[in-house]
Protein backbone atom coordinates (compact mmCIF):
# COMPACT_ATOMS: atom_id res chain seq x y z
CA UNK A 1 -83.59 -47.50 46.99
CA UNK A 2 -86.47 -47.04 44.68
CA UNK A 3 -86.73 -49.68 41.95
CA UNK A 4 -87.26 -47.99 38.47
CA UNK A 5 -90.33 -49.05 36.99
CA UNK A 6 -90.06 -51.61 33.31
CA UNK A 7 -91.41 -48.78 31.27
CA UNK A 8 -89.08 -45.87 32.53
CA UNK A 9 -85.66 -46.23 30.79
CA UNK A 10 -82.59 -43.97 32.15
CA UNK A 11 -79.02 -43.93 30.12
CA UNK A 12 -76.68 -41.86 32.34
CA UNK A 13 -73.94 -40.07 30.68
CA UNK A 14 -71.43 -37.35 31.93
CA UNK A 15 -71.96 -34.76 29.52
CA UNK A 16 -74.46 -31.69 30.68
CA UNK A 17 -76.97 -32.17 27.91
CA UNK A 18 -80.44 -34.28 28.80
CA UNK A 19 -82.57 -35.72 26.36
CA UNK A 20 -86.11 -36.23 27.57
CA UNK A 21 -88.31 -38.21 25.62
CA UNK A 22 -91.78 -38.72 26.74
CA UNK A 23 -93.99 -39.38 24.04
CA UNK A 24 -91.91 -42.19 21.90
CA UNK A 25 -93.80 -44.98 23.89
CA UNK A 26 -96.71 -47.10 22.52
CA UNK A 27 -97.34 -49.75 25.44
CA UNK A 28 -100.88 -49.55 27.14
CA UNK A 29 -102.30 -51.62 29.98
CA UNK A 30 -103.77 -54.29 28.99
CA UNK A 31 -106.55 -54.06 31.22
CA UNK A 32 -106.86 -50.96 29.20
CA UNK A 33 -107.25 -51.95 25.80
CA UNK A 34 -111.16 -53.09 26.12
CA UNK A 35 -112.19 -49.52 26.99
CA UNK A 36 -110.52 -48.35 23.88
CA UNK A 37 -112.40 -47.27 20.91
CA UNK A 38 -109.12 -48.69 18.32
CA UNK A 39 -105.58 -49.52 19.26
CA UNK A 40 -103.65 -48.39 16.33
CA UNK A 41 -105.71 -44.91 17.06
CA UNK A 42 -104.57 -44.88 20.80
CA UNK A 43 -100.49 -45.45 19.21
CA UNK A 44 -100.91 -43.00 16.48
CA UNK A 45 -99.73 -39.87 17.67
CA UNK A 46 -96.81 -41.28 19.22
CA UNK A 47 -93.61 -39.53 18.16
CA UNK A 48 -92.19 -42.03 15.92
CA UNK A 49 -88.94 -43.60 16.07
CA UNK A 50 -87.65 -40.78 17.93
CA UNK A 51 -85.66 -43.09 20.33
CA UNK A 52 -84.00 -44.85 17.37
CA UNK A 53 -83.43 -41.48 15.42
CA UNK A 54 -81.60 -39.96 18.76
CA UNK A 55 -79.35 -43.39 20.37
CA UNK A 56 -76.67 -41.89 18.58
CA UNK A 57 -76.93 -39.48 21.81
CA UNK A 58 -75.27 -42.05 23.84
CA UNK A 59 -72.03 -41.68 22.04
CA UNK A 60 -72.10 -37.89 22.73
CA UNK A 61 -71.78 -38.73 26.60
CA UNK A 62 -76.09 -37.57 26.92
CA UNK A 63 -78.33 -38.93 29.56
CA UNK A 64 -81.72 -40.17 28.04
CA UNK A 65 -84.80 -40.44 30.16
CA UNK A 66 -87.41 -42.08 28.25
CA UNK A 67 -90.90 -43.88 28.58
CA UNK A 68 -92.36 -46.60 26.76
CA UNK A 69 -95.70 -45.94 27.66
CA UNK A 70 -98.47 -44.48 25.19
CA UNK A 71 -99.21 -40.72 25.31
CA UNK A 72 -102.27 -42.27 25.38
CA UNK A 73 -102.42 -43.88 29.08
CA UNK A 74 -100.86 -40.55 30.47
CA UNK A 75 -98.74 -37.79 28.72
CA UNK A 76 -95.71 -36.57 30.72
CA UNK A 77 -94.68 -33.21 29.10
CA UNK A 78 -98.49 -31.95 30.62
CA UNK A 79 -98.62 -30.47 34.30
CA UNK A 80 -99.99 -32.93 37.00
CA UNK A 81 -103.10 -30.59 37.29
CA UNK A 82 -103.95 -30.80 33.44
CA UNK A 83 -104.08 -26.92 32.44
CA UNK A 84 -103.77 -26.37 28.92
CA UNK A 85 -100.44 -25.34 27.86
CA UNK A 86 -102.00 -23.27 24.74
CA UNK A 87 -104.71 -21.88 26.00
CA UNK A 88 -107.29 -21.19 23.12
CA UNK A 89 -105.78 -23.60 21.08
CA UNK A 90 -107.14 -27.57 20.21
CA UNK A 91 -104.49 -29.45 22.34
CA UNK A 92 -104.40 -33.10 24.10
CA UNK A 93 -104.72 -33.27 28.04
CA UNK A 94 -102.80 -34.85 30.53
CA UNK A 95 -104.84 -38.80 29.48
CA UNK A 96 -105.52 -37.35 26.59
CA UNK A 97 -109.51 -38.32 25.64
CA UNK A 98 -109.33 -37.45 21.58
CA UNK A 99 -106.17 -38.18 19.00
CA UNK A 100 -104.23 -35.00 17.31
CA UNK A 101 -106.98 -35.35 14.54
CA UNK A 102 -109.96 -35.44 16.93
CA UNK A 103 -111.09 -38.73 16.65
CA UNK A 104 -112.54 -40.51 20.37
CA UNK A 105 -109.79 -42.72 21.61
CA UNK A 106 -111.69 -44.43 24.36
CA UNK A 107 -115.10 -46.13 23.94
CA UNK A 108 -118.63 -44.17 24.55
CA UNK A 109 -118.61 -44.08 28.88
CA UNK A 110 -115.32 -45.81 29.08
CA UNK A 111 -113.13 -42.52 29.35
CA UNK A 112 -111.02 -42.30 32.52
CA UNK A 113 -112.91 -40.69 35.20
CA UNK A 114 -110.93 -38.47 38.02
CA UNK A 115 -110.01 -41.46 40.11
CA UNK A 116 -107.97 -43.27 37.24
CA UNK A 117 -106.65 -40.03 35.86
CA UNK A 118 -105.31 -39.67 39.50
CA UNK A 119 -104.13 -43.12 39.69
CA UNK A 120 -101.92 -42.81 36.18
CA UNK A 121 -100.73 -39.60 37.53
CA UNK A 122 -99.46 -41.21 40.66
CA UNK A 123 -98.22 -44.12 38.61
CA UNK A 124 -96.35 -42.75 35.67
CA UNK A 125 -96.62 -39.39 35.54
CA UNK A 126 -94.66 -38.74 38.77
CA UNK A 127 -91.84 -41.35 38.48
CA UNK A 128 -90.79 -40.33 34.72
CA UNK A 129 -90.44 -36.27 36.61
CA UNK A 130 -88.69 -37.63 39.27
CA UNK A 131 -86.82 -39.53 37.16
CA UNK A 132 -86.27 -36.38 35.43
CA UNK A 133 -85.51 -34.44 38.26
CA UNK A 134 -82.70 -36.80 39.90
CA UNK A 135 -80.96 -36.52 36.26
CA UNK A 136 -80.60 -32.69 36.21
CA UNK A 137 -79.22 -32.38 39.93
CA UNK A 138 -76.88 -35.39 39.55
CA UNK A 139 -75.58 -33.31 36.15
CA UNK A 140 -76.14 -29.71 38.20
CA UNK A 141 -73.39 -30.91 40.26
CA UNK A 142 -70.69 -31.85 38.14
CA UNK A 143 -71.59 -28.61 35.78
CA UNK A 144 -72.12 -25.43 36.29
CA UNK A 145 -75.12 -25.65 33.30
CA UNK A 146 -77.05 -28.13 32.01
CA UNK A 147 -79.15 -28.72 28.86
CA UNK A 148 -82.57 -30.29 29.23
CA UNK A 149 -83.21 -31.47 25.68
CA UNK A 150 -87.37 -32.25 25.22
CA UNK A 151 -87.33 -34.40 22.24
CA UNK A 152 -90.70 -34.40 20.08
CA UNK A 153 -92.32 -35.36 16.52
CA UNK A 154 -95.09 -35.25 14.67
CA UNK A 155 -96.54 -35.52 11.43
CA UNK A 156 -96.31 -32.53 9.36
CA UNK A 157 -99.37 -31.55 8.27
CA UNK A 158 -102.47 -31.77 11.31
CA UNK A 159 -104.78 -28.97 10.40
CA UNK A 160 -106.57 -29.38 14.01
CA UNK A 161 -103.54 -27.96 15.50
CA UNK A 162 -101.74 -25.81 12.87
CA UNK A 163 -102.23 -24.76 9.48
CA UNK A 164 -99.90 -25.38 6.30
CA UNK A 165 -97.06 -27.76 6.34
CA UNK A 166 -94.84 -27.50 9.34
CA UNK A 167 -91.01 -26.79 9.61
CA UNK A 168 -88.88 -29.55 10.00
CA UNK A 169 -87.20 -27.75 12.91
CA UNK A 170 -89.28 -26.13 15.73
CA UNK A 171 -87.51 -24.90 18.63
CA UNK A 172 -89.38 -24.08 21.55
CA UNK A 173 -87.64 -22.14 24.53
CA UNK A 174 -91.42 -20.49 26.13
CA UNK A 175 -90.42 -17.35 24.34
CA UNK A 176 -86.76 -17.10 25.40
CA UNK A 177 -87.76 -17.68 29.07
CA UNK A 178 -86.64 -21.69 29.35
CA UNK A 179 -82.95 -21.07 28.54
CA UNK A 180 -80.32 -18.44 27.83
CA UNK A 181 -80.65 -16.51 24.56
CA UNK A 182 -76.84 -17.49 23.98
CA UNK A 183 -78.08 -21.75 23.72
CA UNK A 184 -80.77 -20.54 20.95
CA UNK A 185 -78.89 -18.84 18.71
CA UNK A 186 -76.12 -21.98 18.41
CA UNK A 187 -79.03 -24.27 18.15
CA UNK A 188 -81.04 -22.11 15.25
CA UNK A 189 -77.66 -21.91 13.61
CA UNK A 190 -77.35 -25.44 13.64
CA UNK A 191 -80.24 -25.78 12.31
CA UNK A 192 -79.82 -23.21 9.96
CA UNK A 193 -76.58 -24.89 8.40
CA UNK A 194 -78.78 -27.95 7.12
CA UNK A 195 -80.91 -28.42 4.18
CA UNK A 196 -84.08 -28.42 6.57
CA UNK A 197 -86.23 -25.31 7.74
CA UNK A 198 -86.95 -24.09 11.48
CA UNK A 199 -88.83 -21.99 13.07
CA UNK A 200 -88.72 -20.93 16.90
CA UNK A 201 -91.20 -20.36 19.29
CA UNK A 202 -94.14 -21.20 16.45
CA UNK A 203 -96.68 -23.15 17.12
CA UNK A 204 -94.89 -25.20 19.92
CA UNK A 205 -93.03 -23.16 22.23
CA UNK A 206 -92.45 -25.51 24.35
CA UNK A 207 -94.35 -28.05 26.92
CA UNK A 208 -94.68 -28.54 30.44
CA UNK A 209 -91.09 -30.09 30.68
CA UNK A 210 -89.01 -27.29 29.22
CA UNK A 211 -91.66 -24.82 30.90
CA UNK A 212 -91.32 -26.29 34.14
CA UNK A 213 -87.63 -27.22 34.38
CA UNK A 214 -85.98 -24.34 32.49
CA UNK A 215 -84.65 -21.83 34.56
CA UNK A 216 -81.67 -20.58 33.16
CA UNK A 217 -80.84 -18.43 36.33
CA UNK A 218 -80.43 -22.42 38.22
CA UNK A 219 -78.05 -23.23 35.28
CA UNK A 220 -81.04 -25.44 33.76
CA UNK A 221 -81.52 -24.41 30.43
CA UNK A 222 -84.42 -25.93 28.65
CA UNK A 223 -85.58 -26.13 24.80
CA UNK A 224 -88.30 -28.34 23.28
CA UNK A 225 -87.32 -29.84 19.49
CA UNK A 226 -90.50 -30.87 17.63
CA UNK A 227 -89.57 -32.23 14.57
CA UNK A 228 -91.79 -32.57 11.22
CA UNK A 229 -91.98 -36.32 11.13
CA UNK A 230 -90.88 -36.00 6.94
CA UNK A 231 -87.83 -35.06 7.92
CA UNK A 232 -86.53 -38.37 8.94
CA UNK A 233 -89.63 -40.84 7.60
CA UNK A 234 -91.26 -41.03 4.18
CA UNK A 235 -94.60 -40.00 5.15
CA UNK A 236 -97.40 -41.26 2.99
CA UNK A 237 -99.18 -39.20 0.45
CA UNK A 238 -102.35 -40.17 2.00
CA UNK A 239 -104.19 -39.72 5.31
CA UNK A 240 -102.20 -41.67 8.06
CA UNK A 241 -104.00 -45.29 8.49
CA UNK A 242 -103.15 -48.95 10.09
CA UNK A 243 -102.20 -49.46 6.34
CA UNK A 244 -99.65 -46.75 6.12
CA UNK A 245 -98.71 -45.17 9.68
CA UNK A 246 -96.39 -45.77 11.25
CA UNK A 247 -94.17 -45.33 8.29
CA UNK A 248 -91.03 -48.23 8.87
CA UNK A 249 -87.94 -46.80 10.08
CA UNK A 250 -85.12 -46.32 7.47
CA UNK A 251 -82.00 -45.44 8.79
CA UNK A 252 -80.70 -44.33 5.26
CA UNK A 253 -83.68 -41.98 4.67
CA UNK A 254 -83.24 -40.41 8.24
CA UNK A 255 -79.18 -39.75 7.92
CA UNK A 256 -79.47 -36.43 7.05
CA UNK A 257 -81.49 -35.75 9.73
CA UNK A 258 -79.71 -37.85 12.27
CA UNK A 259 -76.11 -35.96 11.07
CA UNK A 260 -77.85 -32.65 11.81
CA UNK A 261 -79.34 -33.62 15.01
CA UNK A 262 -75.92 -34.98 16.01
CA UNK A 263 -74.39 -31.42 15.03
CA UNK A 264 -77.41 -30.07 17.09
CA UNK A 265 -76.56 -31.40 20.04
CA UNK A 266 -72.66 -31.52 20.00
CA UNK A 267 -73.98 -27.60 19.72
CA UNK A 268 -75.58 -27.82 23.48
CA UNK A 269 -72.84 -29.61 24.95
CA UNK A 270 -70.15 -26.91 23.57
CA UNK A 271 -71.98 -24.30 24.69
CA UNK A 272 -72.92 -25.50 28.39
CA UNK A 273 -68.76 -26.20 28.76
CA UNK A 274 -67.95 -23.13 27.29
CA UNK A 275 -70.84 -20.20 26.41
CA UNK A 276 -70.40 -17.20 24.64
């Protein structure tokens, strides 16, 4: 049997919901960190405390696949041969070479060539899918359907990728082709019920995980959450900086968000044991 790697971290639960959450990580090589223009910039487009705002999954009976490694060394919700996933659009690449804002994360000449993209591929980017993949049959046979939950964050206003002030809420389901019609419209009312806005299918629609692994005909049903990072942190007034990014975690600013998350995803379980 396969030991699983330090930086992959698997809860397995019973219920048929899946929370995926690949870009929470900040740890980097350390052989790494010389070739790297700054290391708060390589950590800064992590999604936040998104582990600590979703443990409360556990108690719900939801397997959590999870890496602790940086979106920077290699990001997991891109496909293995790095297409874009919004073609047209300023996105990040499978080891991403600029942050969200566009700034050079790696030192002039010390970007990863095709040989080291290849070996973090191999490395990490394959284990945390097949990770992902052994989760979703092992649930596929003790349900007839399963949610695969892509967790995500970011901070709510990056002009590079969208304009204006993002919704708190944005539900990605690849336009209604990663899961049945029926999961979206208990998961938009959820959302709808709170004091925060949504949107779905916006500017994320979804990545390569709930692209790839969503087919609702296989009883895999797939939706990407990107939350607005104000939502759940007090984001600072200012542009983000080692001074005032990360924001700390406080678990009494993020309880509203937390209580709607949990109503979220007591929504996915209900309706994978009993759809309307």
């Amino acid at each position: 049997m396969t030991e699983t790697p330090d930086w992959l971290i698997i809860h397995q639960g019973t219920a048929p919901l899946i929370l995926s959450i690949p870009h929470a990580g900040t740890e980097i090589e350390w052989a790494l960190e010389d070739a790297l223009a700054d290391p708060w910039r390589a950590r800064k487009d992590a999604d936040w405390w998104v582990g600590q705002l979703y443990f409360f999954a556990r108690d719900l009976g939801a397997t959590i696949v999870q890496t602790s490694l940086s979106r920077t060394m290699i990001d997991v919700n891109r496909p293995p041969d790095g297409a874009s996933l919004y073609p047209g659009q300023a996105t990040t690449d499978l080891c991403p070479l600029t942050t969200f804002d566009g700034e050079p994360l790696y030192n002039p000449g010390q970007e990863p060539d095709a040989m080291e993209v290849l070996r973090r591929r191999e490395l990490f980017h394959a284990p945390y899918h097949a990770a992902l993949m052994a989760e979703i049959l092992r649930l596929r046979r003790m349900h007839p359907r399963v949610v695969l939950y892509d967790c995500h964050s970011i901070r709510s206003w990056v002009p590079r990728l969208f304009d204006g002030l993002l919704p708190h809420f944005n539900i990605g389901t690849f336009e209604g082709k990663s899961c049945d019609p029926g999961l979206t419209r208990v998961i938009e009312a959820a959302c709808d019920a709170t004091q925060f806005s949504r949107v779905s299918n916006g500017r994320f629609k979804g990545g390569y995980i709930t692209r790839h692994y969503g087919q609702p005909a296989k009883g895999v049903h797939a939706v990407q959450m990107e939350l607005a990072t104000r939502g759940y942190l007090l984001e600072p007034d200012d542009d983000p900086a080692p001074h005032n990014w990360p924001p700390a975690y406080d678990a009494a600013y993020a309880a509203p968000m937390e209580k709607a998350l949990r109503n979220i995803l007591a929504a996915c379980i209900g309706w994978a044991t009993d759809p309307k």
